[in-house]
C-alpha atoms as a PDB file:
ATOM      1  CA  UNK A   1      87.992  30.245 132.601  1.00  0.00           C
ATOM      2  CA  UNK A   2      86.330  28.887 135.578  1.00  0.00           C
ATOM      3  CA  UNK A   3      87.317  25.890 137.223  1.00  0.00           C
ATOM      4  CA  UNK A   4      83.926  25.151 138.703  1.00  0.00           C
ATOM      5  CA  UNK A   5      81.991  22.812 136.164  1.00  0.00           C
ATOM      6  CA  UNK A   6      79.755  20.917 138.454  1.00  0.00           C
ATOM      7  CA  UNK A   7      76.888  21.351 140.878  1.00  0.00           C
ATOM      8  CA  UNK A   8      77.121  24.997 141.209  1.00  0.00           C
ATOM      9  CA  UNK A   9      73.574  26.914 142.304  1.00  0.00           C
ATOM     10  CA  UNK A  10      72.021  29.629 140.379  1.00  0.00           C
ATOM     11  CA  UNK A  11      72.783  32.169 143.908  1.00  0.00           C
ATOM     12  CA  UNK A  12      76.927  31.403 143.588  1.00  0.00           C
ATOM     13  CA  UNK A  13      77.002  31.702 139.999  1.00  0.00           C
ATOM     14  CA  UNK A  14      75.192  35.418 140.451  1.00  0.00           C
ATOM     15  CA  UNK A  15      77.917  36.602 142.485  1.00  0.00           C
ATOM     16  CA  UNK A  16      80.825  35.210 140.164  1.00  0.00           C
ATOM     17  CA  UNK A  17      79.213  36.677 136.692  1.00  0.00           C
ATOM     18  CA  UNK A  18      77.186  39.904 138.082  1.00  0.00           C
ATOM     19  CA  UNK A  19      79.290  42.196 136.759  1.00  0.00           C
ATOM     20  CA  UNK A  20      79.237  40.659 133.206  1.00  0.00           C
ATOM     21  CA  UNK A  21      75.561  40.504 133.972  1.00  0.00           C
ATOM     22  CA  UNK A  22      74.650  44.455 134.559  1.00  0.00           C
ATOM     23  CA  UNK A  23      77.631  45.895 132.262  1.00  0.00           C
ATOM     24  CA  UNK A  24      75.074  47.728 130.672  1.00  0.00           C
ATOM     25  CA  UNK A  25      73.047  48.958 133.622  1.00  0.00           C
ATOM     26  CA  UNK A  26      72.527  52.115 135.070  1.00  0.00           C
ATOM     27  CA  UNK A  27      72.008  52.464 138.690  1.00  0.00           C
ATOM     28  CA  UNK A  28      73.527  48.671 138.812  1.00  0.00           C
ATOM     29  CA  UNK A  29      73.103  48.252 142.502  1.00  0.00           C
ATOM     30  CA  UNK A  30      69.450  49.374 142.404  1.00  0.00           C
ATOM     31  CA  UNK A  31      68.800  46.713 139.540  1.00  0.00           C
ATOM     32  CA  UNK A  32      71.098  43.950 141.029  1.00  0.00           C
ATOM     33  CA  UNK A  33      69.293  44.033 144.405  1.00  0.00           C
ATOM     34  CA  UNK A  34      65.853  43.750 142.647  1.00  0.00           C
ATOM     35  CA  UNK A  35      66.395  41.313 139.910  1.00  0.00           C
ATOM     36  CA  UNK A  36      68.348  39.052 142.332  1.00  0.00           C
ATOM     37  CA  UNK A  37      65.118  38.838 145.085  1.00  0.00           C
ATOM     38  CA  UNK A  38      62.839  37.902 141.961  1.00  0.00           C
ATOM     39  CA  UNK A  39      64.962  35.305 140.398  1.00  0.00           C
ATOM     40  CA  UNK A  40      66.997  34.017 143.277  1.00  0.00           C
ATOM     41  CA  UNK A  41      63.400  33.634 145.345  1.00  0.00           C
ATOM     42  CA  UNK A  42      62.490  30.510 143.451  1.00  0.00           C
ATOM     43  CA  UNK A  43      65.630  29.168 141.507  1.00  0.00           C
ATOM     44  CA  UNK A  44      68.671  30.341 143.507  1.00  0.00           C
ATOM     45  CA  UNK A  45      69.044  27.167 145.353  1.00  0.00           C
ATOM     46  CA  UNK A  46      68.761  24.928 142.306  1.00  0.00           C
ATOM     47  CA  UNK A  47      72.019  23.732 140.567  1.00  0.00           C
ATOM     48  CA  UNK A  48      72.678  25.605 137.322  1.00  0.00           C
ATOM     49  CA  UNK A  49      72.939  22.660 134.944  1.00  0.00           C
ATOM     50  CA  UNK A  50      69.608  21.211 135.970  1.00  0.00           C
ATOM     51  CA  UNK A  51      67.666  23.999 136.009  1.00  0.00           C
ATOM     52  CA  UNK A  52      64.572  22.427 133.634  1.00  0.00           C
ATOM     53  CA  UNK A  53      61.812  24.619 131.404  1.00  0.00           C
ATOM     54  CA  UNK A  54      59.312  23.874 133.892  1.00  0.00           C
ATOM     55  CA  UNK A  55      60.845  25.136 136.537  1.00  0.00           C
ATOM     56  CA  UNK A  56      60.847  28.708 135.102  1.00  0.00           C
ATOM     57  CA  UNK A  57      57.312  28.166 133.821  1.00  0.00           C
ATOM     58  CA  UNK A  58      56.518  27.909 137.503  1.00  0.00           C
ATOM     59  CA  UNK A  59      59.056  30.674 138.620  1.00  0.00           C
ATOM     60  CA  UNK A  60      57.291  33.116 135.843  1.00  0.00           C
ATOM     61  CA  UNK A  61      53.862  31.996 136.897  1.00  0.00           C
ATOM     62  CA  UNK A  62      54.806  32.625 141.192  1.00  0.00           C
ATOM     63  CA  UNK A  63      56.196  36.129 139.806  1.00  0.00           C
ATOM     64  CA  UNK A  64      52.907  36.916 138.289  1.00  0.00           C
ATOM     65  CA  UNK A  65      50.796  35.595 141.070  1.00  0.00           C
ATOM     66  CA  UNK A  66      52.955  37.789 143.986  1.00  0.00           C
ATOM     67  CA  UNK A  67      51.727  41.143 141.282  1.00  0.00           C
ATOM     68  CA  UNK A  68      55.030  41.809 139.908  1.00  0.00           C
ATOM     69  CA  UNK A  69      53.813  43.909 136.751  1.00  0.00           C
ATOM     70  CA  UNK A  70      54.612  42.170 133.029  1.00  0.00           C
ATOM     71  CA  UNK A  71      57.693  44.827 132.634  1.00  0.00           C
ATOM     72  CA  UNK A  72      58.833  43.774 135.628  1.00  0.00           C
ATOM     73  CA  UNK A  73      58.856  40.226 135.042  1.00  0.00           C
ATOM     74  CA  UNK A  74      60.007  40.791 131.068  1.00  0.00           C
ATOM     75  CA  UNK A  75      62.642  42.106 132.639  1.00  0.00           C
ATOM     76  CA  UNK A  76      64.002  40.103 134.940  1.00  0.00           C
ATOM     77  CA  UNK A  77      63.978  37.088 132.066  1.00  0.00           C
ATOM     78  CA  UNK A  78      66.028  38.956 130.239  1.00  0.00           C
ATOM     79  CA  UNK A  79      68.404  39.172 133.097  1.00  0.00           C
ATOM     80  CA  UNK A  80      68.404  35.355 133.637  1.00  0.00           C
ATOM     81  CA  UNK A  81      68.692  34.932 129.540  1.00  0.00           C
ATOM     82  CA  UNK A  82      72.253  37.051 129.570  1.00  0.00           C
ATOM     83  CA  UNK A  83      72.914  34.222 133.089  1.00  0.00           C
ATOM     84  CA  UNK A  84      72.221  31.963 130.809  1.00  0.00           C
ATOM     85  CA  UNK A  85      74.075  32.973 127.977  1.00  0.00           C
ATOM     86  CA  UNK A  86      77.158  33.739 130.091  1.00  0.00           C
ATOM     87  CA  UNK A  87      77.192  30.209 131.690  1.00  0.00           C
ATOM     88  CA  UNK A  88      77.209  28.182 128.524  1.00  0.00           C
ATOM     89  CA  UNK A  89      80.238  30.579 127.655  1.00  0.00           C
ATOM     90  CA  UNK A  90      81.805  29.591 130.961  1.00  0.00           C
ATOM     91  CA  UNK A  91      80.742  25.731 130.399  1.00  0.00           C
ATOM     92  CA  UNK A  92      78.864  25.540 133.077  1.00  0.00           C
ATOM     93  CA  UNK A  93      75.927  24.033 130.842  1.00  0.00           C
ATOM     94  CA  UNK A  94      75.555  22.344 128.227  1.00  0.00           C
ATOM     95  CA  UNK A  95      72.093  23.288 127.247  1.00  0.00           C
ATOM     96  CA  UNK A  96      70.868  26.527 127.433  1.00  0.00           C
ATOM     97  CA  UNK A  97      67.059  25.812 129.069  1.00  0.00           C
ATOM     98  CA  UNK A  98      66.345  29.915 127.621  1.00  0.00           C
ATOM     99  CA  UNK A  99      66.327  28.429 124.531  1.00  0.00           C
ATOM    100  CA  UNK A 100      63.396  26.543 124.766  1.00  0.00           C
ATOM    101  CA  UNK A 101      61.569  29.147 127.209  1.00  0.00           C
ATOM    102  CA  UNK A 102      58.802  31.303 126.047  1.00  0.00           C
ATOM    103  CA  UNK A 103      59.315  33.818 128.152  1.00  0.00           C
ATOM    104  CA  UNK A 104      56.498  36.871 128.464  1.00  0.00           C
ATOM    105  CA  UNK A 105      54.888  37.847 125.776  1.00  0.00           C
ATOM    106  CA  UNK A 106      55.414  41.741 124.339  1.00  0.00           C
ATOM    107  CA  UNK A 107      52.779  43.655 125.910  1.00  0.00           C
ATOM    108  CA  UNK A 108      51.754  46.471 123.983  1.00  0.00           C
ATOM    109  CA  UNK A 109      49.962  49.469 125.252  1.00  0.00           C
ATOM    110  CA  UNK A 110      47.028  50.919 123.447  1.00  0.00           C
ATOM    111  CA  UNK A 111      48.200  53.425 120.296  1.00  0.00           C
ATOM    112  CA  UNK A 112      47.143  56.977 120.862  1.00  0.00           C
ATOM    113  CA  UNK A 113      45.599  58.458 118.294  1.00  0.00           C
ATOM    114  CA  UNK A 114      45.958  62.907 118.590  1.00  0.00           C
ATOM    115  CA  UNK A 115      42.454  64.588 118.468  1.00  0.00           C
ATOM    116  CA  UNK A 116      42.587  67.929 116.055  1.00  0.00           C
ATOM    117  CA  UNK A 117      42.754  69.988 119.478  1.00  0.00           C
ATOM    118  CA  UNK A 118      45.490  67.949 120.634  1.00  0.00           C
ATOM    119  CA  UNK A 119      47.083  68.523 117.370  1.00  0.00           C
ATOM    120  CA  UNK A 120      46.596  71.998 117.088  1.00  0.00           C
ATOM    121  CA  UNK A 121      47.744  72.640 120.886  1.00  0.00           C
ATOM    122  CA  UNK A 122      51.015  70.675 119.941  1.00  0.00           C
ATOM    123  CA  UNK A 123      51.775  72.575 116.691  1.00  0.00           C
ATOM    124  CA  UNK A 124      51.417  75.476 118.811  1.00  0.00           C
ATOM    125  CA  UNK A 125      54.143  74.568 121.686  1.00  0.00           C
ATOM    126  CA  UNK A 126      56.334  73.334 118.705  1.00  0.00           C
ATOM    127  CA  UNK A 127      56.415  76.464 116.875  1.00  0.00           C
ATOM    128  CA  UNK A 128      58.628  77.855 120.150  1.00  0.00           C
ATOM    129  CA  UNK A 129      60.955  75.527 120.369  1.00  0.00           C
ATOM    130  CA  UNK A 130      64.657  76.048 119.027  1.00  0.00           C
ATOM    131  CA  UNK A 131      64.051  73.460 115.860  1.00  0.00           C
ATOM    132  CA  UNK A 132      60.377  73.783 115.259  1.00  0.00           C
ATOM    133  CA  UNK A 133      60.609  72.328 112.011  1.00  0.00           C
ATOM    134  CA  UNK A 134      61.333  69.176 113.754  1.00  0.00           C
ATOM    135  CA  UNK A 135      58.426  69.046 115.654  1.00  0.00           C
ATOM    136  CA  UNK A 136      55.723  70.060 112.721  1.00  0.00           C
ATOM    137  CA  UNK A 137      57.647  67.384 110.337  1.00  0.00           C
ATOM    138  CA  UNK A 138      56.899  64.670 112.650  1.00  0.00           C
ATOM    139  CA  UNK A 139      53.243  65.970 113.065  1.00  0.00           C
ATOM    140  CA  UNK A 140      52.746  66.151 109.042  1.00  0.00           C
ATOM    141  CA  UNK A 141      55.203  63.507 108.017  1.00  0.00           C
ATOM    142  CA  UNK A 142      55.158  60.841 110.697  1.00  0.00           C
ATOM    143  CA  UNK A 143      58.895  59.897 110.354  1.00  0.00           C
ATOM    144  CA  UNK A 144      59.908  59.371 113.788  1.00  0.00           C
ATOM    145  CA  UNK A 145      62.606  62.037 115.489  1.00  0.00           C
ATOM    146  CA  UNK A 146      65.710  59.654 115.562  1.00  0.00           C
ATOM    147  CA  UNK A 147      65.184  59.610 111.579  1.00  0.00           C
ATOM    148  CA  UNK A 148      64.737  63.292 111.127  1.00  0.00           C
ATOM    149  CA  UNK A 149      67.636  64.375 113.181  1.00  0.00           C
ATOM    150  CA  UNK A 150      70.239  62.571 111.304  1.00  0.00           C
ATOM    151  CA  UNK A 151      68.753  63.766 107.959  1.00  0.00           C
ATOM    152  CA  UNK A 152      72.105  65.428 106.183  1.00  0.00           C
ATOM    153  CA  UNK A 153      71.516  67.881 103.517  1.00  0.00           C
ATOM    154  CA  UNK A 154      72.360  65.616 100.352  1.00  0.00           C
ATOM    155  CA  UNK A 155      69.550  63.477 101.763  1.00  0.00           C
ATOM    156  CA  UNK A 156      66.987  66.463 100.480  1.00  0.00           C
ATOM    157  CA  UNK A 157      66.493  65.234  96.709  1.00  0.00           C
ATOM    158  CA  UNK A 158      65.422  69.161  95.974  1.00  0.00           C
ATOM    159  CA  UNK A 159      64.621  67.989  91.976  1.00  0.00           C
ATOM    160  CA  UNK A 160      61.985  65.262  92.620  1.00  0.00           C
ATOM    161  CA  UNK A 161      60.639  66.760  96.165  1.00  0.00           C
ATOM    162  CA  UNK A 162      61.846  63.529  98.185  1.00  0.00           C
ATOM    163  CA  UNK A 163      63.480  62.868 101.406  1.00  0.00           C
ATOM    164  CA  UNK A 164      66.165  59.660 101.340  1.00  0.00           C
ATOM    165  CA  UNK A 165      66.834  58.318 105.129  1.00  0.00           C
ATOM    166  CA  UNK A 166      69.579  55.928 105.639  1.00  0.00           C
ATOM    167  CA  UNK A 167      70.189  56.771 109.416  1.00  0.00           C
ATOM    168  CA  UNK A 168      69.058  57.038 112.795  1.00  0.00           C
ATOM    169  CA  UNK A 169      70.031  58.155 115.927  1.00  0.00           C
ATOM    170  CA  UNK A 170      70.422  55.881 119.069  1.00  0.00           C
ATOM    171  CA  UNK A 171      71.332  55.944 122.736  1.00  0.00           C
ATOM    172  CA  UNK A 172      74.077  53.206 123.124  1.00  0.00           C
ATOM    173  CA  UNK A 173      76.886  54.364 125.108  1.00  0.00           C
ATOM    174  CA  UNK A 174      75.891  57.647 124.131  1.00  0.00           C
ATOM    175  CA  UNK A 175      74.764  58.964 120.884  1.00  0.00           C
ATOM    176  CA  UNK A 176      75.221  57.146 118.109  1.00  0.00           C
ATOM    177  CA  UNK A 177      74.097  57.595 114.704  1.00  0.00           C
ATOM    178  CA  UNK A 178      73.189  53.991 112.773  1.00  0.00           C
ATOM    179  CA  UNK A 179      73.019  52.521 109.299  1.00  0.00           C
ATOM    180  CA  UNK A 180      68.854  52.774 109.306  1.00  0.00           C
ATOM    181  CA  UNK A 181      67.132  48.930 108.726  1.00  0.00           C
ATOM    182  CA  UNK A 182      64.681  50.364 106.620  1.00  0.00           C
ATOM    183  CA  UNK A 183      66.457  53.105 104.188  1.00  0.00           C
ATOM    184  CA  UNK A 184      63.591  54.651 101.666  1.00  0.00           C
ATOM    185  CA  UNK A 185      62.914  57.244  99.793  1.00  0.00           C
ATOM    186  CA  UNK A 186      60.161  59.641 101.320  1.00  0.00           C
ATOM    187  CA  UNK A 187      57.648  61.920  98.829  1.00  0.00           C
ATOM    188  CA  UNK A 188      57.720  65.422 100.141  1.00  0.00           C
ATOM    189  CA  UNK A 189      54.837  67.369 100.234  1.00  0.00           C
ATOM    190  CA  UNK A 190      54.289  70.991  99.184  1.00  0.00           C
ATOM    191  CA  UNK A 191      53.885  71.724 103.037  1.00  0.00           C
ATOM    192  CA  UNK A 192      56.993  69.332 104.112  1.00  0.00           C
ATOM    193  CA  UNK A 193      59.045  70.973 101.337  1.00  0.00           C
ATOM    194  CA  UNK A 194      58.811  74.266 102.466  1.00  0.00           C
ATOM    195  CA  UNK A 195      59.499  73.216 106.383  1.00  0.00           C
ATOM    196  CA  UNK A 196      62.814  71.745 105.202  1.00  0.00           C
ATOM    197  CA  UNK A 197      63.534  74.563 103.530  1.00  0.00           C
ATOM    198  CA  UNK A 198      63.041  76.721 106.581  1.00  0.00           C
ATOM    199  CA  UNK A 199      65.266  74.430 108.691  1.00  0.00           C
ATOM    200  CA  UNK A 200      67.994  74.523 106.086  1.00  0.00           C
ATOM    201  CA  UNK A 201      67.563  78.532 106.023  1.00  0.00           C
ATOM    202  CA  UNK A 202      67.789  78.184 110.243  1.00  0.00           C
ATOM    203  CA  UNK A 203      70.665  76.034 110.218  1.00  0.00           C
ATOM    204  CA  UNK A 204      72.430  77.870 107.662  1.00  0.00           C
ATOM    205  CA  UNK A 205      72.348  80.976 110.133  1.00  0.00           C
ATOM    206  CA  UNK A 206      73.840  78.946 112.998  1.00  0.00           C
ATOM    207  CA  UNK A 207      76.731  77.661 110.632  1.00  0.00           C
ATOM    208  CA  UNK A 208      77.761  80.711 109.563  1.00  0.00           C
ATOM    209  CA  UNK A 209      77.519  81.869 113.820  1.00  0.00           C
ATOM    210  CA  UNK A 210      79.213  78.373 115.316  1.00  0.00           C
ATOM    211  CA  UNK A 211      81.086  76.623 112.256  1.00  0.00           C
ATOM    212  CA  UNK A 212      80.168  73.493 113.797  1.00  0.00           C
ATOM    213  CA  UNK A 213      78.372  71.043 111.201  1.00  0.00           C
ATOM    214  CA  UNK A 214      80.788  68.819 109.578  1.00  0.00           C
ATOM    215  CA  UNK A 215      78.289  66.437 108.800  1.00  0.00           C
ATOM    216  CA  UNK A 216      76.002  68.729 106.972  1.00  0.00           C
ATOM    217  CA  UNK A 217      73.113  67.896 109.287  1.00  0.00           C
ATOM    218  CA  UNK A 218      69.808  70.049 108.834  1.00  0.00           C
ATOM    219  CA  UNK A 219      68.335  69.660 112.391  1.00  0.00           C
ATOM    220  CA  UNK A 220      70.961  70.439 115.673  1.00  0.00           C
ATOM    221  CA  UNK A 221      71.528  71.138 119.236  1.00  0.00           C
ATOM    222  CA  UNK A 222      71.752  74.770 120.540  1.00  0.00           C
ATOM    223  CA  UNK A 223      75.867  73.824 120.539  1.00  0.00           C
ATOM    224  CA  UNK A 224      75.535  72.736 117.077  1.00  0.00           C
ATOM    225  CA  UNK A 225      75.795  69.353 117.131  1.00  0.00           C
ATOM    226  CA  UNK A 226      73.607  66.393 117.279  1.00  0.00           C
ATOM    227  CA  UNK A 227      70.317  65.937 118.615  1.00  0.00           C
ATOM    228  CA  UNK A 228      70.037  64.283 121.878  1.00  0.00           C
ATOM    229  CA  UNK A 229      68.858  65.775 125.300  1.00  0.00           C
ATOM    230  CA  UNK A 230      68.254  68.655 124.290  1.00  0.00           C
ATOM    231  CA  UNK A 231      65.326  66.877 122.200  1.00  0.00           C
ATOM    232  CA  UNK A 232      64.324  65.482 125.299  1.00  0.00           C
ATOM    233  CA  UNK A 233      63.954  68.449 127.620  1.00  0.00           C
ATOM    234  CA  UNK A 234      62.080  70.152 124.763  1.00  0.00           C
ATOM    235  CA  UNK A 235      59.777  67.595 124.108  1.00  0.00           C
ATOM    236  CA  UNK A 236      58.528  67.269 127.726  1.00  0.00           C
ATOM    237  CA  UNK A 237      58.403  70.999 127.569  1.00  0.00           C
ATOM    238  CA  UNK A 238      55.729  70.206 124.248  1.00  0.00           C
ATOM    239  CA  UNK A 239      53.990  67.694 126.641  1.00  0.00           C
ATOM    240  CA  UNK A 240      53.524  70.007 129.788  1.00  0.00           C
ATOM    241  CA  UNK A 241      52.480  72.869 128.068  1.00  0.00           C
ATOM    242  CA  UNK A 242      49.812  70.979 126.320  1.00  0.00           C
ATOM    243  CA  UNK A 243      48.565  69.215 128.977  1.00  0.00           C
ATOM    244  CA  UNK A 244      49.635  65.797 127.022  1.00  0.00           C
ATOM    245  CA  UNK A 245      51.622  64.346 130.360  1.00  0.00           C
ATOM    246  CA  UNK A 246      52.010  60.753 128.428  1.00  0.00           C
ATOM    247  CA  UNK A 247      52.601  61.541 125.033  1.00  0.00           C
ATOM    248  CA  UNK A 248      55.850  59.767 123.965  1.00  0.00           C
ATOM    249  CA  UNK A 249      57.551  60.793 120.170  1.00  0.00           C
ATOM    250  CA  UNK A 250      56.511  57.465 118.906  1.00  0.00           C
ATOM    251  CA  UNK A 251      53.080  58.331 119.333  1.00  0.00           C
ATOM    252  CA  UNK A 252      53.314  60.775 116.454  1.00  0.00           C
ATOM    253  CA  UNK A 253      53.966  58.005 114.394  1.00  0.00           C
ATOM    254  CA  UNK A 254      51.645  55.706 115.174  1.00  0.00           C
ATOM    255  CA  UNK A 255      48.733  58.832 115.387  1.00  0.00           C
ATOM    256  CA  UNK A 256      49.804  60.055 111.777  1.00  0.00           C
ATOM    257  CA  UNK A 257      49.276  56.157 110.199  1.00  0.00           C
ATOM    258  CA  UNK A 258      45.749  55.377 112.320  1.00  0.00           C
ATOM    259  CA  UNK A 259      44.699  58.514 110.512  1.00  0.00           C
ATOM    260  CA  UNK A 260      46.626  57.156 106.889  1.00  0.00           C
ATOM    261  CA  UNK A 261      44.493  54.009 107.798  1.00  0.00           C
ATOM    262  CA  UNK A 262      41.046  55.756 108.494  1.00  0.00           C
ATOM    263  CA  UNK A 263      41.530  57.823 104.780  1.00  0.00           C
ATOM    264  CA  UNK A 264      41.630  54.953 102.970  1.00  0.00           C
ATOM    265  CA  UNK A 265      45.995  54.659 102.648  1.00  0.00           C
ATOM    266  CA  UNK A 266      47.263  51.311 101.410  1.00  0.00           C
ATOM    267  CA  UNK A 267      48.115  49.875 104.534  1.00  0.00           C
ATOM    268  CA  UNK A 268      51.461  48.274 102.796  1.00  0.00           C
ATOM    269  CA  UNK A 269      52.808  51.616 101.391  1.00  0.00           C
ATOM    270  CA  UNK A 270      52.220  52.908 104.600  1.00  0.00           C
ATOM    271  CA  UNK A 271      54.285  50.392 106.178  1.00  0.00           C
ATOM    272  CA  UNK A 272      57.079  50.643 104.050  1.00  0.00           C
ATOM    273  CA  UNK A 273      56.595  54.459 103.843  1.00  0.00           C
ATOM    274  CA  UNK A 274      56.519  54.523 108.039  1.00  0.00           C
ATOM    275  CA  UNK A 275      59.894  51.961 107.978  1.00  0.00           C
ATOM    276  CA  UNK A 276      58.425  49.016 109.832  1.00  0.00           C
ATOM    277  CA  UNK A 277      59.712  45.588 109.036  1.00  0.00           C
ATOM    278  CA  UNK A 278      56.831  43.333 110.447  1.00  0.00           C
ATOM    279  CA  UNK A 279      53.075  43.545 109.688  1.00  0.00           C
ATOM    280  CA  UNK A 280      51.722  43.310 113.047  1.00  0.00           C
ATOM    281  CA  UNK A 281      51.975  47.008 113.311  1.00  0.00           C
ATOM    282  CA  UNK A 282      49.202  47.156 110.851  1.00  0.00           C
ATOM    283  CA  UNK A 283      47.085  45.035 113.002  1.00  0.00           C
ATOM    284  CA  UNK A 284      47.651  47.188 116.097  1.00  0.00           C
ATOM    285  CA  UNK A 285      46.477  50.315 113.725  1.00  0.00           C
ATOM    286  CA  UNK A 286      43.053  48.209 112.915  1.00  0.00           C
ATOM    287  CA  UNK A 287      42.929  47.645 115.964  1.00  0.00           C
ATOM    288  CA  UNK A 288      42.777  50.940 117.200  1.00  0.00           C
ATOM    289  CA  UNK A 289      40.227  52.116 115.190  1.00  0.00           C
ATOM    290  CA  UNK A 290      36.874  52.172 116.435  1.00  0.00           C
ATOM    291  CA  UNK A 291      34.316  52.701 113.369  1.00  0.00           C
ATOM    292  CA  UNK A 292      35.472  51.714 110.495  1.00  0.00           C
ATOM    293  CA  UNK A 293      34.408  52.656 107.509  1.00  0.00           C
ATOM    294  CA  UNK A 294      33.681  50.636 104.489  1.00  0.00           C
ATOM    295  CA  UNK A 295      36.842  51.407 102.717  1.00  0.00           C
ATOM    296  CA  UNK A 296      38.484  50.648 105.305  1.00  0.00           C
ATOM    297  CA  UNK A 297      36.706  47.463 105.908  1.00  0.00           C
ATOM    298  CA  UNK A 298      37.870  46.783 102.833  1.00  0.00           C
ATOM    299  CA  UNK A 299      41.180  47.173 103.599  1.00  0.00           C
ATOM    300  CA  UNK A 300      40.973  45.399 106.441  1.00  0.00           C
ATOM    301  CA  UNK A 301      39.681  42.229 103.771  1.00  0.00           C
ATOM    302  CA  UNK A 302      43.348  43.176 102.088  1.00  0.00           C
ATOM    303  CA  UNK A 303      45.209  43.202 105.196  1.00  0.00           C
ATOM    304  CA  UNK A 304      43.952  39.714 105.820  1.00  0.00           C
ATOM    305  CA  UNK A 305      44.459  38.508 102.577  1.00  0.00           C
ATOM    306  CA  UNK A 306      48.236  39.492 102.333  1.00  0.00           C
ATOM    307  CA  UNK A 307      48.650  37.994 105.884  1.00  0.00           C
ATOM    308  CA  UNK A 308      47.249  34.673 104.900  1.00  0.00           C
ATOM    309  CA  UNK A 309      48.200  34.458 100.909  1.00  0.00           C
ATOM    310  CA  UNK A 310      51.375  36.413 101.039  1.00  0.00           C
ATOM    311  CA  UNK A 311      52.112  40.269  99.537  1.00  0.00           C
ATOM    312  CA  UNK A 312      51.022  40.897  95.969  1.00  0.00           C
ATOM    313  CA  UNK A 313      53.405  41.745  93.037  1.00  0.00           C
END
C-alpha cells in the first residue's frame, strides 16, 4: 500500500503504477513513451484527486485539435481509465472522474460488402490452403473463424444437418479457447454439409499420421493442434493473392449478412443466427446498403419497429 494519499500529480503517480499500467502491452516502452506525451501534455501537472470531468473534456478536445487520429486518442483513455482504476485501488481518490467521462465514441469503419469476382477470386486462393474447408465455410456460412476452429466433432449434429457452437478461440496470453456468449444451433446446408464432411475426412487422415487431436477438433494446424498463426499467415496469403490488401476475417461476416439483408432474411434470425448480442449491427448492415429494395424497405419498417416497441413473441 502506498503511503502517499495527498497532493500527488498525475506525472509521479505514472512512474509509481506504470508497470501495473502496461502489464498487458507489447512493445511496453514504445507504448509508455507515447501514451505518456499525450496524457501527461495536458494533465501531468495536475494533482490526481482533483483532476475534474472538464478537464479531460478539454484534454480530449486539445488531442483532437493537435490531429491525433480517434484510435489514437481511444486509446490513450483507456490507458488513463486503468490510472484511474489503479489509483482508487491505491486510495489515492476517492472518486473515480472516468466514471462520469464519455470518453470517444466507437468509430466504426464502413462494412465491406465482397463483389461475386471478389468472391470467386477468394474461393479460389482458399481452395489451396492446408484447411480449405475453413475458408469456403466462412464464405457460405458466415460464422466467423474463431467459431469454426474450435468446432469439435460431437458439435456436427449429423441426424438433423446442424452445427452447435459453444466456443471460440481467443488471443489472451496466447490461445485460448472460450465458453462462446452466444452458443446456437446452426442449420447446415446441403453445400455446408458436405464441406464438413470433407474436413472430417482431411482431419481423419492427419490423426491417423500425427495422433495429435485429443479434443476431437475438425479444423487444425499443420502440427495438429489448434488454429492460430498459422490462420494468420494463410489468410494474408488469401488477401495478397487476390489483390484484397484490407480484407480482415470479420469482413466475411459482415459481407455474408448485407447480402442475408438484401434477399429479404429476417434481420433478427440473422442476428441470432450470426451470434451478435446488440442490434446496432443490424443498423450498420442497412446502412450499408445502397438501393434498397422494397422488401427490404420493409424490413427496414420492422427493424424500426422492434427498436422502438421491443422484439415480437
Amino acid at each position: 500500500m502506498l503511503t502517499i494519499t495527498k497532493y500527488i500529480t498525475l506525472a509521479n503517480y505514472w512512474d509509481i503504477a506504470c508497470d501495473r499500467i502496461f502489464a498487458y502491452y507489447k512493445k511496453r516502452e514504445n507504448v509508455r513513451y507515447e501514451y505518456m506525451k499525450m496524457i501527461q501534455c495536458e494533465l501531468g501537472s495536475k494533482v490526481l484527486d482533483r483532476i475534474t470531468v472538464d478537464e479531460l473534456e478539454e484534454w480530449k478536445t486539445k488531442l483532437r485539435k493537435d490531429g491525433i487520429s480517434n484510435e489514437q486518442i481511444a486509446t490513450a483513455i483507456g490507458v488513463l481509465r486503468k490510472l484511474f482504476h489503479e489509483a482508487k485501488k491505491d486510495r489515492l481518490i476517492d472518486i473515480n472522474p472516468m466514471d462520469k467521462f464519455k470518453g470517444y465514441p466507437t468509430v466504426h469503419r464502413p462494412l465491406f460488402q465482397l463483389t461475386d469476382e471478389q468472391e470467386r477470386k477468394l474461393i479460389q486462393a482458399a481452395k489451396k490452403k492446408d484447411n480449405p474447408e475453413l475458408f469456403l465455410l466462412m464464405i457460405s456460412t458466415g460464422i466467423q473463424w474463431q467459431e469454426l476452429a474450435a468446432v469439435r466433432r460431437e458439435s456436427l449434429l449429423k441426424r438433423i444437418g446442424a452445427l452447435e457452437l459453444t466456443h471460440k478461440l481467443i488471443r489472451e496470453k496466447g490461445l485460448v479457447e472460450l465458453p462462446s456468449k452466444s452458443v446456437r444451433m446452426i442449420p447446415l446446408s446441403t453445400e455446408s454439409r458436405e464441406l464438413f464432411r470433407l474436413a472430417l475426412i482431411r482431419q481423419d487422415n492427419k490423426d491417423r499420421q500425427m495422433k495429435k487431436n485429443p479434443q476431437g477438433l475438425v479444423f487444425t494446424s499443420p502440427k495438429n493442434k489448434f488454429l492460430g498463426q498459422c490462420f494468420g499467415k494463410q489468410w494474408r496469403e488469401i488477401c495478397q493473392e487476390t489483390g484484397l490488401y484490407h480484407l480482415k476475417p470479420v469482413d466475411i461476416s459482415y459481407s455474408y449478412g448485407i447480402r442475408a439483408i438484401r434477399a429479404g432474411a429476417n434481420p433478427k434470425t440473422l442476428m441470432r443466427y450470426q451470434g451478435y448480442l446488440k442490434e446496432d449491427i443490424l443498423d450498420r448492415y442497412y446502412s450499408a446498403l445502397d438501393d434498397l429494395t422494397e422488401a427490404e424497405k420493409a424490413y427496414g419498417d420492422y427493424y424500426e419497429k422492434i427498436m422502438r416497441d421491443g422484439d415480437e413473441a
